[in-house]
Protein backbone atom coordinates (compact mmCIF):
# COMPACT_ATOMS: atom_id res chain seq x y z
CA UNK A 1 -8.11 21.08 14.36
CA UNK A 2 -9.49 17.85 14.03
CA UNK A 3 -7.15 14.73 13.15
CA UNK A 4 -9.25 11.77 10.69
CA UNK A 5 -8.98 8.75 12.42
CA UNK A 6 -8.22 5.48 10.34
CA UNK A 7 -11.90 4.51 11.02
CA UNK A 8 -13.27 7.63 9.74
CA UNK A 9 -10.84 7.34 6.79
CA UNK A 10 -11.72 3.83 6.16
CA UNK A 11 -15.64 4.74 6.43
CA UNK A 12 -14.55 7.50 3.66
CA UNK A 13 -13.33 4.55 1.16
CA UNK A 14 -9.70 4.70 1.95
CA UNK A 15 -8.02 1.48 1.93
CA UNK A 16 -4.87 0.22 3.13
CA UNK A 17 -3.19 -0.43 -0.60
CA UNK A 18 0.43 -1.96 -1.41
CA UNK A 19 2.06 -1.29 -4.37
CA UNK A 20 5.80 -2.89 -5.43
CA UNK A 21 7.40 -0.83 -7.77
CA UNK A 22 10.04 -2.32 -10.26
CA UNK A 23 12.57 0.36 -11.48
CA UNK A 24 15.60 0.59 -13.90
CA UNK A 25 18.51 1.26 -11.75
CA UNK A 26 20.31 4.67 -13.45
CA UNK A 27 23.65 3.49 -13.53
CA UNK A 28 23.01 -0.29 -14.76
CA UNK A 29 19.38 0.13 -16.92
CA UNK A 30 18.79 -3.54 -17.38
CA UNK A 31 18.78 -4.36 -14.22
CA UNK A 32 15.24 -3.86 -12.24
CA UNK A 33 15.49 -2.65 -8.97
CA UNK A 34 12.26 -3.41 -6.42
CA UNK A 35 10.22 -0.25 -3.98
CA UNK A 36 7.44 -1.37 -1.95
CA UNK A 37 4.95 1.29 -1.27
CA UNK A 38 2.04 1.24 1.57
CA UNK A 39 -0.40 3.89 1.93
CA UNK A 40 -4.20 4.45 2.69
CA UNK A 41 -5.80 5.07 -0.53
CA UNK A 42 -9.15 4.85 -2.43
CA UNK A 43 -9.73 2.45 -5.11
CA UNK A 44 -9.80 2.11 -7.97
CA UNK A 45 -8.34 5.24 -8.93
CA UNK A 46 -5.43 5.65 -6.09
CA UNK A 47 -4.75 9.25 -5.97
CA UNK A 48 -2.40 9.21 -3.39
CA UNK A 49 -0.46 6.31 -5.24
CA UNK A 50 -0.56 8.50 -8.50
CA UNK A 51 0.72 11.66 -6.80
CA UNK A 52 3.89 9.48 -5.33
CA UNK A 53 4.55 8.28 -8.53
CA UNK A 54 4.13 11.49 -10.37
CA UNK A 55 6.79 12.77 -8.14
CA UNK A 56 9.02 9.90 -9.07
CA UNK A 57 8.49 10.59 -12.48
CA UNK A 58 9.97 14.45 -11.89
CA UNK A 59 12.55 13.96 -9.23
CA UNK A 60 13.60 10.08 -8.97
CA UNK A 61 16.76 9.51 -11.17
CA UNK A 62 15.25 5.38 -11.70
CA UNK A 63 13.14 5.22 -14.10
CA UNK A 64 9.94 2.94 -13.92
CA UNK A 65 9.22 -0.62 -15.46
CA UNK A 66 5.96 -1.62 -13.84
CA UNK A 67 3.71 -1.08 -10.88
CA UNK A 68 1.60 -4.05 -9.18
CA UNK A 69 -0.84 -2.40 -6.82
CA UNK A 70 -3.00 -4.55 -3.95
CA UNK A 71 -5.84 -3.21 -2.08
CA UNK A 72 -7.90 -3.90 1.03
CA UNK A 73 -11.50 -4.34 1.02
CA UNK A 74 -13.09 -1.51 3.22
CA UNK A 75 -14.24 -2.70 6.55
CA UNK A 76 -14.17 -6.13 7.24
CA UNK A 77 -15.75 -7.66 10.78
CA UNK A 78 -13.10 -8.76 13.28
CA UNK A 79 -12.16 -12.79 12.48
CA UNK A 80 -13.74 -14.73 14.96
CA UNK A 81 -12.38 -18.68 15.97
CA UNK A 82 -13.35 -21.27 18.56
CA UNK A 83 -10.57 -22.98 20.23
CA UNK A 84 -11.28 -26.26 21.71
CA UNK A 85 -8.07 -26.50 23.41
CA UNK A 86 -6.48 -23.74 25.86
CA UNK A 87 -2.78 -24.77 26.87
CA UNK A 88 -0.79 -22.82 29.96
CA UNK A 89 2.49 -23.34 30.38
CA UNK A 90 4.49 -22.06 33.49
């Protein structure tokens, strides 16, 4: 059986994608409660995103206000610096 690394899931055009999810609490309605969500997904239709909130839909008792959703880009080179300076201490 062979297990997708997050390179080879990344090369696929998964991305690592945040969503916070604002949600009427059941027993107080107006008040907005606040999920955050992480995942590897593909943009910019998020399948794995829409299946978690389709089960939310069914089986969460909160019912949902909004979603803000924040993507990666694919793959990005490694950030590269100078340093002038190199300090030691002890």
């Amino acid at each position: 059986m062979h297990i997708e690394t997050l390179i080879e899931r990344r090369l696929r055009g998964y991305r690592l994608t945040t969503a916070e999810i604002l949600y009427h609490l059941p027993d107080h309605p107006a008040v907005l409660q606040s999920f955050v969500w992480q995942d590897s997904n593909i943009a910019p239709k998020f399948p794995v995103l829409r299946k978690f909130l389709d089960f939310w839909a069914r089986q969460i008792d909160g019912p949902l206000h909004s979603v803000r959703v924040e993507a990666t880009t694919l793959v990005s080179p490694s950030e590269w610096r100078r340093i002038d300076h190199v300090m030691q201490l002890h």
